[in-house]
N, C-alpha and C. Protein backbone atom coordinates (compact mmCIF):
# COMPACT_ATOMS: atom_id res chain seq x y z
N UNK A 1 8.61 -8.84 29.47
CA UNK A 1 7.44 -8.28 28.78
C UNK A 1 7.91 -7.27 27.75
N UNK A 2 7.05 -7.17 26.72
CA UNK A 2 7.86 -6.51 25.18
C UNK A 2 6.89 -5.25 25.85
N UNK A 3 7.52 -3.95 24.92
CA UNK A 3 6.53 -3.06 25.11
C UNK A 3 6.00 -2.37 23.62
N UNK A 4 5.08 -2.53 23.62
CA UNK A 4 3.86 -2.22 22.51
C UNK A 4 4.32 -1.24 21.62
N UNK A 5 4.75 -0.09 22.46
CA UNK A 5 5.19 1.47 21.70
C UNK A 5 6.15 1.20 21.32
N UNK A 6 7.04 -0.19 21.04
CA UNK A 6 8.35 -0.03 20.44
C UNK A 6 8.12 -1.12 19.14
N UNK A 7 6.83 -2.15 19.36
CA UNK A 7 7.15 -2.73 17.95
C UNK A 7 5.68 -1.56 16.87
N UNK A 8 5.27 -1.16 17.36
CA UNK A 8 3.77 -0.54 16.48
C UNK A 8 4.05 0.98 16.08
N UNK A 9 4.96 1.11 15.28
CA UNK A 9 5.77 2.77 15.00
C UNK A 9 4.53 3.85 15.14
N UNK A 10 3.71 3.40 13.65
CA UNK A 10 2.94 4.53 13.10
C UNK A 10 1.67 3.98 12.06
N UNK A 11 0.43 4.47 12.40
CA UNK A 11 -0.53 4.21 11.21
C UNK A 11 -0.24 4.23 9.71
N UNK A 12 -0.44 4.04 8.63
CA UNK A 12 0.13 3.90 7.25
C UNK A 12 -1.44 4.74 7.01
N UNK A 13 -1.44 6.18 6.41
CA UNK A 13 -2.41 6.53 6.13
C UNK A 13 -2.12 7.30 4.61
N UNK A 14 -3.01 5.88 3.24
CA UNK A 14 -2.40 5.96 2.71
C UNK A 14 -4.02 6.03 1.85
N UNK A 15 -4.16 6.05 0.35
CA UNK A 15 -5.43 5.92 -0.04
C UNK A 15 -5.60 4.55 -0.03
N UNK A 16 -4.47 3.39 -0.56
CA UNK A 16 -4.70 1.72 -0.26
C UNK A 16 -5.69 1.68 1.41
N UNK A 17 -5.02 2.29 2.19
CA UNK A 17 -5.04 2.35 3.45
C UNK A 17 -6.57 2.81 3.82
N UNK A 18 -7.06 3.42 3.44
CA UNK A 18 -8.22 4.17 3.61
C UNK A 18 -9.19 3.39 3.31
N UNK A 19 -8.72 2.61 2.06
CA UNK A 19 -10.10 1.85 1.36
C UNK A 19 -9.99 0.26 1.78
N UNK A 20 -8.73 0.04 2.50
CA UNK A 20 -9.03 -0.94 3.50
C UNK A 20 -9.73 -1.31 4.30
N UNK A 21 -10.00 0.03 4.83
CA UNK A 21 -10.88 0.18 6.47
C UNK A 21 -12.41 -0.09 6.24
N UNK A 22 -12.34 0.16 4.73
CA UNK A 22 -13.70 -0.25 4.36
C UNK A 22 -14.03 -1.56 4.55
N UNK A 23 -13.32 -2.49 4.78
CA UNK A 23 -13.47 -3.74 5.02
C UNK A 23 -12.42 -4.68 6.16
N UNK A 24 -12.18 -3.24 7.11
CA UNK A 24 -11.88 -3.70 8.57
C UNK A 24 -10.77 -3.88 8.51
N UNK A 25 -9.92 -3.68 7.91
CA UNK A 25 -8.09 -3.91 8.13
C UNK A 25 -7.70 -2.58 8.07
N UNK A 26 -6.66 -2.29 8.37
CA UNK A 26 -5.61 -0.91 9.00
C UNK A 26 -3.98 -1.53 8.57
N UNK A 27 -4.27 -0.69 7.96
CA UNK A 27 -2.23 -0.65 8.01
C UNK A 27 -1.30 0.18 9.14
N UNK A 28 -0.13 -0.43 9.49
CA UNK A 28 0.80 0.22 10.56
C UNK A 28 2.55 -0.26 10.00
N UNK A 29 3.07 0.98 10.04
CA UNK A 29 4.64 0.27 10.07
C UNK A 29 4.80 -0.20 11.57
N UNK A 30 5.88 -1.28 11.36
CA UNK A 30 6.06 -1.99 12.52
C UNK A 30 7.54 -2.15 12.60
N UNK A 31 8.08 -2.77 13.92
CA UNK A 31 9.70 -2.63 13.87
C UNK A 31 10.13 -3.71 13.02
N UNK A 32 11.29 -3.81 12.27
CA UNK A 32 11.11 -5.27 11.19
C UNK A 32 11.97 -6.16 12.02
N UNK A 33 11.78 -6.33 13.35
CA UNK A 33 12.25 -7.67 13.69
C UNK A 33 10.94 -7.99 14.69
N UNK A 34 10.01 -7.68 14.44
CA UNK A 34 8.46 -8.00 15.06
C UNK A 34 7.86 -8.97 14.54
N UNK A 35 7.29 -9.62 15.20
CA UNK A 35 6.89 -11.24 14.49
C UNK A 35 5.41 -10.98 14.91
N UNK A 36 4.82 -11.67 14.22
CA UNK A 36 3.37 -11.42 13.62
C UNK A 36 2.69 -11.56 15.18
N UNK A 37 2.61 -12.73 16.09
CA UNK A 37 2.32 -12.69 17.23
C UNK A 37 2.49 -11.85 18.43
N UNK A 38 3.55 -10.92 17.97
CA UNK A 38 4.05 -9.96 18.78
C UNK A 38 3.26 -8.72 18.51
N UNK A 39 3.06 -8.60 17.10
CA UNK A 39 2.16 -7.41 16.55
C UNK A 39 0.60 -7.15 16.93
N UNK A 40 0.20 -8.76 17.29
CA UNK A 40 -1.02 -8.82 17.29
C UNK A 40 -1.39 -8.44 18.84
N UNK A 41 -0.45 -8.95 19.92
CA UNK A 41 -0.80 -8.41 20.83
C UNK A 41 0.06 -7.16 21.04
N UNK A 42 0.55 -6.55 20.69
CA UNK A 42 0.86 -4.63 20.85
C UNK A 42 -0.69 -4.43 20.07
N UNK A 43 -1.26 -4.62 19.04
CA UNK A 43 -2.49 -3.92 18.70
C UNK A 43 -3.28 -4.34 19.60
N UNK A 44 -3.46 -5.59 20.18
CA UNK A 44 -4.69 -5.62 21.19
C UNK A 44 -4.66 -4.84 22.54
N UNK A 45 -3.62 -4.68 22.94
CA UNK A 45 -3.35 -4.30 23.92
C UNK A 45 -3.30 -2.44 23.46
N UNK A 46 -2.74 -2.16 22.78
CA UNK A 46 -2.90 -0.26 22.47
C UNK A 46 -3.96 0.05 22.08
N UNK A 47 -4.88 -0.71 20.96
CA UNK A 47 -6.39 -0.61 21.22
C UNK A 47 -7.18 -0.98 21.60
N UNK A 48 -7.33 -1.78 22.41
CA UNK A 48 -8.74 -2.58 23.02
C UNK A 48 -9.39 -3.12 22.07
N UNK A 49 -9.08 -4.12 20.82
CA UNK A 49 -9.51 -4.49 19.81
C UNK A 49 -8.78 -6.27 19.51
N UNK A 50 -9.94 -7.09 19.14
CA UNK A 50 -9.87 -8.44 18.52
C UNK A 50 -9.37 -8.69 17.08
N UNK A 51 -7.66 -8.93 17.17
CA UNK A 51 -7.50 -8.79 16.00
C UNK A 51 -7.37 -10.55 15.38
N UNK A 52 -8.17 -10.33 14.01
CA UNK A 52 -8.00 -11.99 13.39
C UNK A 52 -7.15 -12.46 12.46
N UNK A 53 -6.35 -11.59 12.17
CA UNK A 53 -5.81 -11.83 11.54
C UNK A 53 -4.13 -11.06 11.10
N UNK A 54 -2.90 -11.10 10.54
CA UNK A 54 -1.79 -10.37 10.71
C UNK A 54 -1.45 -10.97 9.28
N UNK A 55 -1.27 -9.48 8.49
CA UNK A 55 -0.58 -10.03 7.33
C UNK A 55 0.85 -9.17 7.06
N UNK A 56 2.20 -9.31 7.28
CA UNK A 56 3.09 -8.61 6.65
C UNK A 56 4.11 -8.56 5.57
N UNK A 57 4.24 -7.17 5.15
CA UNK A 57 4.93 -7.26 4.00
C UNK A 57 6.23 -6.13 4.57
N UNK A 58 7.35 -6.72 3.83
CA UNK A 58 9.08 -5.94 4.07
C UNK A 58 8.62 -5.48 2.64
N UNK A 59 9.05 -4.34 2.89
CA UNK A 59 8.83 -2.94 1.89
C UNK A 59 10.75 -2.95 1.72
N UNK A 60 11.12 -2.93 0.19
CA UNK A 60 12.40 -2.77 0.26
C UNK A 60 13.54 -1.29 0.12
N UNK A 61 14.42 -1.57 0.39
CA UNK A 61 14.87 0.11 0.15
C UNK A 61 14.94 0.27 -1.15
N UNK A 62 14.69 1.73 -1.36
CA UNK A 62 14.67 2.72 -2.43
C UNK A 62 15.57 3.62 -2.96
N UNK A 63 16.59 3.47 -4.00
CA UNK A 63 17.60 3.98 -4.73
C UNK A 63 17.01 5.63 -5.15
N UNK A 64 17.65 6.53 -4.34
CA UNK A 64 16.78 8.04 -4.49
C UNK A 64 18.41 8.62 -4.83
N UNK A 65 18.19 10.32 -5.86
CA UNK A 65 18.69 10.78 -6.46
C UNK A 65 18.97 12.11 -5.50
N UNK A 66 19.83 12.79 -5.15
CA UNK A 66 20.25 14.15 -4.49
C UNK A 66 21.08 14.59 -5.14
N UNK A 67 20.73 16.21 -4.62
CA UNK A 67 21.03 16.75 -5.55
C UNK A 67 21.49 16.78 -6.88
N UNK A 68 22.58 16.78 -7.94
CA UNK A 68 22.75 16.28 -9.38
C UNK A 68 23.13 14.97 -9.57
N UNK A 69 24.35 14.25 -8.72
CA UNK A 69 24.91 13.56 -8.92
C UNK A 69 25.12 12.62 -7.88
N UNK A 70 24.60 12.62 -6.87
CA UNK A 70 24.83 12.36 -5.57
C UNK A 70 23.60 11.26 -5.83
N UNK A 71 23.78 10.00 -4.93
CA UNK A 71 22.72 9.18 -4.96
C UNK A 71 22.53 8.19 -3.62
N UNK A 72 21.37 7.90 -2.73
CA UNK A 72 21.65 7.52 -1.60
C UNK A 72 20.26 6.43 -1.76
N UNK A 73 19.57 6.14 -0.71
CA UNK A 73 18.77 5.17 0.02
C UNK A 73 17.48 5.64 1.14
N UNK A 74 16.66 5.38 0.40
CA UNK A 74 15.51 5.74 1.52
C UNK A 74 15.17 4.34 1.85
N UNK A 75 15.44 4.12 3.42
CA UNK A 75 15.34 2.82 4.25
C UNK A 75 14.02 2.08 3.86
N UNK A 76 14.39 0.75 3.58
CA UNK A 76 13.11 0.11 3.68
C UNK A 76 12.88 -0.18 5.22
N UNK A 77 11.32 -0.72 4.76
CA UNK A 77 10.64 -1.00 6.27
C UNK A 77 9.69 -1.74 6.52
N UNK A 78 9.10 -2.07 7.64
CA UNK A 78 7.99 -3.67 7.70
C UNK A 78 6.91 -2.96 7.80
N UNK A 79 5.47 -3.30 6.74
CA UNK A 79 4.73 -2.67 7.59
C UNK A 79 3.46 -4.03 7.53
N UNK A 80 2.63 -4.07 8.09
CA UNK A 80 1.37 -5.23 8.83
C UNK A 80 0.18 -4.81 8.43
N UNK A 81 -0.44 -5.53 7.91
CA UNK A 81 -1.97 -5.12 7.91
C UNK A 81 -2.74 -5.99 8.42
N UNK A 82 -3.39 -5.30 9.58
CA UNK A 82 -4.60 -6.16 10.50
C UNK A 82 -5.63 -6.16 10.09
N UNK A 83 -6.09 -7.37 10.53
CA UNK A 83 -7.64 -7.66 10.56
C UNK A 83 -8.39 -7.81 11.67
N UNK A 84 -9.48 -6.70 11.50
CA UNK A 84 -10.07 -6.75 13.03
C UNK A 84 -11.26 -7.81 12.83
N UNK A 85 -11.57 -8.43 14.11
CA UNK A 85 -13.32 -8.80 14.08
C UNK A 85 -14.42 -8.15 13.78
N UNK A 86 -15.04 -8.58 13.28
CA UNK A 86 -16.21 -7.58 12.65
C UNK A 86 -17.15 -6.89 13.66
N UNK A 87 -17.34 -5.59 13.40
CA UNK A 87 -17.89 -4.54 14.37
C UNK A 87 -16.67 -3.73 15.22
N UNK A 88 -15.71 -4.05 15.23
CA UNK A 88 -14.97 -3.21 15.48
C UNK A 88 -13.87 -2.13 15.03
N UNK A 89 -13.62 -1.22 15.38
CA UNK A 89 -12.89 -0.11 14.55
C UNK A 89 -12.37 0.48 15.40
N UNK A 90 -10.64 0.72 14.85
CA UNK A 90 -9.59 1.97 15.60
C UNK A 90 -9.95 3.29 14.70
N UNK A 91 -9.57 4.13 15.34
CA UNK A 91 -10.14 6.01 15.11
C UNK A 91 -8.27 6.15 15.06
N UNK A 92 -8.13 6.33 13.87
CA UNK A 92 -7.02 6.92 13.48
C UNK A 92 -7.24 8.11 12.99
N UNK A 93 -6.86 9.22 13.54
CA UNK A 93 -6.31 10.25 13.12
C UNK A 93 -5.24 11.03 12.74
């Protein structure tokens, strides 16, 4: 048995993100070796919610600048956007 708290990191609370919810999907980073079926039940199961749908996108890494001359990598990462059944809603805070 997989456990939930290890593929479903963190809510994505973003303004995209916000104006999603307006029409029932939620964004979450997820672990990037999580497969869409796996995602769907860690969300059903951590929220008590019917999800219809799983869409993901690999976010790639990012070429970032330190201090003058120095230059490194901010990790890319997977993140999912669900679709719930209609009438239902997670309370992200």
């Amino acid at each position: 048995m997989f456990n939930p708290y290890s593929i479903i990191k963190y809510p994505l609370i973003t303004e995209k993100a916000t104006n999603l919810e307006k029409e029932n999907k939620y964004m979450f980073v997820v672990d990037k070796k999580a497969r869409k079926t796996q995602i769907k039940l860690a969300i059903e199961q951590l929220y008590n919610v019917n999800v219809v749908s799983v869409a993901v996108i690999n976010m790639p890494a990012k070429k970032r600048k330190y201090r003058l001359f120095q230059e490194g990598y901010k990790p890319g990462y997977k993140k999912a956007i669900i679709t719930l059944k209609e009438g239902e809603k997670i309370a992200i805070t």
